[in-house]
Protein backbone atom coordinates (compact mmCIF):
# COMPACT_ATOMS: atom_id res chain seq x y z
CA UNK A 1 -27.98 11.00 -17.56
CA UNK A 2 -24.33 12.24 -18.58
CA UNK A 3 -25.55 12.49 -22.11
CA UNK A 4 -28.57 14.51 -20.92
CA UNK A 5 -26.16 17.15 -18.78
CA UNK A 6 -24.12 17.43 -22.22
CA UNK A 7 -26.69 18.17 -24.48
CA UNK A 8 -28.16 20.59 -21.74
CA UNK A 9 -25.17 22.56 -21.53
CA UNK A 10 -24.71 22.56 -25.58
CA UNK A 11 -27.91 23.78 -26.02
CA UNK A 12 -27.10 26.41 -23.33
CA UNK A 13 -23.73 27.00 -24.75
CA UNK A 14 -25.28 27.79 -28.12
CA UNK A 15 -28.28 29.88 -26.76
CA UNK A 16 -25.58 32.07 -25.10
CA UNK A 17 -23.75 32.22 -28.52
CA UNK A 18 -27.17 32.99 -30.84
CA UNK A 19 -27.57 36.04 -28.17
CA UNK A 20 -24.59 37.47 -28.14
CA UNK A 21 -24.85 37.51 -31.78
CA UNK A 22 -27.88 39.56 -31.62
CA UNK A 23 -27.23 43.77 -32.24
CA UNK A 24 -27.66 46.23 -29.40
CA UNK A 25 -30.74 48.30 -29.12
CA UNK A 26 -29.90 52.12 -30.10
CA UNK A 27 -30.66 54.32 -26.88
CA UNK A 28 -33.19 56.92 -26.53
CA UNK A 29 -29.89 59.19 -26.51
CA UNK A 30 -28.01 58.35 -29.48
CA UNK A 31 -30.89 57.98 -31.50
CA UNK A 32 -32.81 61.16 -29.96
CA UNK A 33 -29.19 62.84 -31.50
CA UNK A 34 -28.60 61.78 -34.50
CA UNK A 35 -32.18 62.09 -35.76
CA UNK A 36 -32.03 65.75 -34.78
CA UNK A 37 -28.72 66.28 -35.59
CA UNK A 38 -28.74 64.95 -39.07
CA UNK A 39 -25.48 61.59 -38.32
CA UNK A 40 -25.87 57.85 -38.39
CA UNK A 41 -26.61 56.27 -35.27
CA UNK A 42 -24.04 54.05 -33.11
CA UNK A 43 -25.11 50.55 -30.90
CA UNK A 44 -23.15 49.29 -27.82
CA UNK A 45 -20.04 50.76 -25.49
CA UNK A 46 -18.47 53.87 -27.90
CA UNK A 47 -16.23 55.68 -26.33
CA UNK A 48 -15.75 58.50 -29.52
CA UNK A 49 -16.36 58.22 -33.36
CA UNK A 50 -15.80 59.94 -36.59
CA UNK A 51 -18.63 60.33 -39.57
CA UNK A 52 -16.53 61.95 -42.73
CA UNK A 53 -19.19 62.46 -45.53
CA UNK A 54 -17.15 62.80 -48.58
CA UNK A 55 -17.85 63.49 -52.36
CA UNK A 56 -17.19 61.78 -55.96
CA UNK A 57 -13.64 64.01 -55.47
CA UNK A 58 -12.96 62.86 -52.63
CA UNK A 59 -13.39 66.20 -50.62
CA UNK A 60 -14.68 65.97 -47.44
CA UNK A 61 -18.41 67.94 -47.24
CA UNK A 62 -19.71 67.45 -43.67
CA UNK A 63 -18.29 65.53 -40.60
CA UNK A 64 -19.31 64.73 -37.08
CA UNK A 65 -17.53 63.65 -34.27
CA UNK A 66 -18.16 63.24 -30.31
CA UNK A 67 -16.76 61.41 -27.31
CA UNK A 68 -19.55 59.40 -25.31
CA UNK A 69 -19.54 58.53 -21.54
CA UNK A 70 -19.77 55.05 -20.42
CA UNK A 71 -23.28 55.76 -19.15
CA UNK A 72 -24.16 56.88 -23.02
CA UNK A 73 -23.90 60.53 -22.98
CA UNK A 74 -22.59 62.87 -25.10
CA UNK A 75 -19.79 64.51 -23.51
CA UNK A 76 -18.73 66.33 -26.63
CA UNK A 77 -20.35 66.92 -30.16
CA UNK A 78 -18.75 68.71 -33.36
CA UNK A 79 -20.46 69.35 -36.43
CA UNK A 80 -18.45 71.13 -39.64
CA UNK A 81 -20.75 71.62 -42.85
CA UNK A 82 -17.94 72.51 -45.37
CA UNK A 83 -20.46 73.84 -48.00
CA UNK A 84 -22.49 75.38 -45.88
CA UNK A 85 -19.32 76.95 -44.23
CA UNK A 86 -21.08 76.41 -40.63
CA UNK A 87 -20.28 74.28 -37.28
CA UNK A 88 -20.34 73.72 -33.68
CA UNK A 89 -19.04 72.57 -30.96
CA UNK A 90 -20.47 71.75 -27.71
CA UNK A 91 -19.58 70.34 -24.65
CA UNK A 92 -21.05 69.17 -21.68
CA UNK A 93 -21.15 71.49 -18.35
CA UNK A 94 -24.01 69.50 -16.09
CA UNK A 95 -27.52 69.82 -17.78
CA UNK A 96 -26.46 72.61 -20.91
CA UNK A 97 -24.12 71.86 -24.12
CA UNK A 98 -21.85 75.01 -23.97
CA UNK A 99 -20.03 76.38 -27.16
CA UNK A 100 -16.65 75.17 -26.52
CA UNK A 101 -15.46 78.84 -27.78
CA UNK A 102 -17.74 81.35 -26.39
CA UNK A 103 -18.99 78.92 -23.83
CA UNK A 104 -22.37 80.17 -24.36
CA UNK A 105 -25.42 77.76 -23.18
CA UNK A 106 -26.32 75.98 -26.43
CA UNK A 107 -28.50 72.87 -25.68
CA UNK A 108 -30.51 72.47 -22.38
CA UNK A 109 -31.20 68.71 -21.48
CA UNK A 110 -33.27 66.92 -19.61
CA UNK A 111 -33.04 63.93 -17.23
CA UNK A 112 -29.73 61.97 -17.40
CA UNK A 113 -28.12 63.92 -20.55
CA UNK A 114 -31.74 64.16 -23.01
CA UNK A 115 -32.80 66.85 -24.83
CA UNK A 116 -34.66 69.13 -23.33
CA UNK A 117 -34.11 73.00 -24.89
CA UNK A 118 -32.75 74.98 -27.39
CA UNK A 119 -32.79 78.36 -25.34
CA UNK A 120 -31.82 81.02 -28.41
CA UNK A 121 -34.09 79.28 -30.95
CA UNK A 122 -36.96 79.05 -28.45
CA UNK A 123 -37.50 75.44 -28.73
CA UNK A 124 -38.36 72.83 -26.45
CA UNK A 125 -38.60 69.00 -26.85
CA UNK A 126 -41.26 66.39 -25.95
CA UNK A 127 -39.84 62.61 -24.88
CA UNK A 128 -42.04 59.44 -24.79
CA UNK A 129 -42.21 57.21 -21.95
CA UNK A 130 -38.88 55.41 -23.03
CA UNK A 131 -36.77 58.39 -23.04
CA UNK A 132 -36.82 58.71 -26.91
CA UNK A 133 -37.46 62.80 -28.28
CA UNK A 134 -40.68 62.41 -30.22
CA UNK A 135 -41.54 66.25 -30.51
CA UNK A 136 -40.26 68.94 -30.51
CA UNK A 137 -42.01 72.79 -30.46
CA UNK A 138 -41.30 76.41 -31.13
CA UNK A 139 -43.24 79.68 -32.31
CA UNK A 140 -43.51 79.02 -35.71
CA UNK A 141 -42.41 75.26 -36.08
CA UNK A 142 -43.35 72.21 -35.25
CA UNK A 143 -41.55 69.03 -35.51
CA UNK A 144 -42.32 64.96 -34.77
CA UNK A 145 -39.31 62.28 -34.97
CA UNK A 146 -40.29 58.73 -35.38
CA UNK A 147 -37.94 55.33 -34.57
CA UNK A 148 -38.52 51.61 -35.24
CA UNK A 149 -39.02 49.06 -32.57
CA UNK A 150 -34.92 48.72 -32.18
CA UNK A 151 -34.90 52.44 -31.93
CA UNK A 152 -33.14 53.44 -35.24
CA UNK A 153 -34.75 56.98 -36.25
CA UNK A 154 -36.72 57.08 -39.23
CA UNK A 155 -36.78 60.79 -39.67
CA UNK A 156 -39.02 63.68 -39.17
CA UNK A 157 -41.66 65.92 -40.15
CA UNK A 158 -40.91 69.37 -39.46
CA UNK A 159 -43.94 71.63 -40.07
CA UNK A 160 -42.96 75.83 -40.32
CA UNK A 161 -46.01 78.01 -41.53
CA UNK A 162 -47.37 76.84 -44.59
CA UNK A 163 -44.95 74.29 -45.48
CA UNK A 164 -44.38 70.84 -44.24
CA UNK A 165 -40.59 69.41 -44.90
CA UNK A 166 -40.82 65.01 -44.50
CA UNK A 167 -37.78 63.14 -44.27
CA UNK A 168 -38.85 59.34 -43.81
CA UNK A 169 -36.62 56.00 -43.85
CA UNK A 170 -37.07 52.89 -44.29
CA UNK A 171 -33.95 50.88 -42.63
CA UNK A 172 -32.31 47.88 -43.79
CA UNK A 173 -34.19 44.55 -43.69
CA UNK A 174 -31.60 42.72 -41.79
CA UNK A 175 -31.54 44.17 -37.95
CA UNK A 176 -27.73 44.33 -38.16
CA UNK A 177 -27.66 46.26 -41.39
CA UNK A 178 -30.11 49.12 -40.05
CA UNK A 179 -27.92 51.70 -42.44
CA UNK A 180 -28.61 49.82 -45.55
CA UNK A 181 -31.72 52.35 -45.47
CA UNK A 182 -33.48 53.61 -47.87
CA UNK A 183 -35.56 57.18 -47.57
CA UNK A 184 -37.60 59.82 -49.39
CA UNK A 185 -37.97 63.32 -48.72
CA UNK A 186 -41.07 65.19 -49.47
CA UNK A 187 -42.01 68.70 -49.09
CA UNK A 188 -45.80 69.47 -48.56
CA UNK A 189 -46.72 65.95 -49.85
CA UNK A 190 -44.88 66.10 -53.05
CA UNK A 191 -41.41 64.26 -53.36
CA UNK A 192 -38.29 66.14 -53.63
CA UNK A 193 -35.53 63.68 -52.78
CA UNK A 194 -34.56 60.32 -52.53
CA UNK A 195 -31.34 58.75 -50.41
CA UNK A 196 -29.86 54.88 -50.42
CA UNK A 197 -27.39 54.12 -48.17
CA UNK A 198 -25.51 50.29 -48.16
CA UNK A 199 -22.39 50.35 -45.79
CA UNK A 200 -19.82 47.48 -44.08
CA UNK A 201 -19.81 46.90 -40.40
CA UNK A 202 -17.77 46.31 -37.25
CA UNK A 203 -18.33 43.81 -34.87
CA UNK A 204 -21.29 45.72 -33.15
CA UNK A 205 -23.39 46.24 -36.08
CA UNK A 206 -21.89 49.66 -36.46
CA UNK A 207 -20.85 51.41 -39.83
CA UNK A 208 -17.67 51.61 -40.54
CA UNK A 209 -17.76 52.69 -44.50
CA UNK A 210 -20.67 53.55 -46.84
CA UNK A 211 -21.87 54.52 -49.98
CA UNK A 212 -24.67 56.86 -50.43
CA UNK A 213 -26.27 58.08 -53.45
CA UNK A 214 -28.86 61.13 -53.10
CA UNK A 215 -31.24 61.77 -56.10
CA UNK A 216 -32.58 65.04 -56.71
CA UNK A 217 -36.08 65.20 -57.93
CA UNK A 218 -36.94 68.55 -57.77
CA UNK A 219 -35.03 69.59 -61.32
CA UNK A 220 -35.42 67.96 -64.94
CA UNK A 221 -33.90 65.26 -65.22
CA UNK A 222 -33.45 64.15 -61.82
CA UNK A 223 -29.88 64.65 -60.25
CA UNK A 224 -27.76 61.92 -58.86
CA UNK A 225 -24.95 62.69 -56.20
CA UNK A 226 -22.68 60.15 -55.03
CA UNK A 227 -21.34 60.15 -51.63
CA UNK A 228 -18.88 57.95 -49.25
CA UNK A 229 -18.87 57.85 -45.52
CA UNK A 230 -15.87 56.86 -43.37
CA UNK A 231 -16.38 56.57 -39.99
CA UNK A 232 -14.30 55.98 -37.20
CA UNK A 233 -15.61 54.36 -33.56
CA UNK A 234 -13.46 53.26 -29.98
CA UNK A 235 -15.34 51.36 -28.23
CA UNK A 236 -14.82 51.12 -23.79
């Protein structure tokens, strides 16, 4: 019998240790976020993070950063597009994102801290019954967002007029390498672009450095860029 209640609690022991070792679920926030938002998607407690895209120089060409409650919402987002010369920053005042600066009303959300609105560009966003953003609408656009079981976002289709702009990945085989993605970008049907990501991870499955290299299809010969990514994530 003693040998039994041993084995029992081994097997126990090393059930409890197989699930622990098994990556977080991305919520119907974070990924909702970063799919429209253009970042890479964070699993478990975060408290902030860093993403610093950088080039073959070594200049830094976009970054994102944000601080996240313990209930998983965004109390702050930044975005900085160095090329395009363009950012934001919002923060959270009930159910709006205000521009930290002019404190104008931004984002609108919906339910605990989803989006739900953006009020100056007219357009307003569709959730499924998990909570994830799965459409979103506005006079002359159109736009669908699609995740995998885990909920990593595999991109969107956003339809404006006559032309239809696809961005589509195809994450990492291993469920704790979801950012080893590949994806392809098409625009009405015919391929434009094509991305490959392959990064190192923390202890929650989340990316701490990759290395991404974007091909250009659209000139002769196609174009390759080389990018790095340095993030940097507290956890609670």
């Amino acid at each position: 019998m003693k040998k039994i209640i041993i084995l029992s609690a081994l097997v126990a022991t090393l059930a409890g240790c197989d699930k622990s070792d098994e990556p977080l679920s991305y919520t119907p926030e974070m990924a909702s976020f970063s799919n429209e938002f253009d970042f890479d998607p964070l699993r478990g407690p975060v408290k902030d993070f860093s993403q610093t895209l950088m080039n073959e120089k070594g200049e830094v060409v976009k970054r994102v950063s944000g601080t996240v409650s313990k209930e998983g919402c965004f109390d702050t987002l930044e975005f900085h597009d160095l090329e395009a010369n363009s950012g934001a920053s919002l923060v959270l005042d009930a159910n709006y994102y205000r521009d930290a600066l002019s404190q104008e009303r931004r984002v609108k959300l919906q339910g605990k801290c989803q989006l739900a609105e953006l009020p100056a560009a007219a357009i307003t966003y569709e959730t499924d019954d998990n909570g994830f953003v799965v459409a979103a609408s506005g006079k002359d656009v159109s736009v669908k967002y699609t995740y995998d079981a885990e909920g990593y976002p595999l991109g969107k289709t956003t339809s404006a007029k006559k032309s239809t702009l696809a961005v589509l990945a195809k994450a990492g085989a291993d469920i704790r390498k979801k950012l080893d993605y590949t994806a392809v970008s098409t625009l009405n049907g015919k391929e434009i672009a094509q991305a490959k990501q392959s990064c190192e991870y923390d202890g929650h499955f989340n990316p701490v450095a990759c290395e991404l290299n974007v091909i250009d299809d659209s000139v002769a010969p196609p174009a390759t860029t080389h990018y790095s990514i340095k993030n940097s994530i507290d956890y609670y």
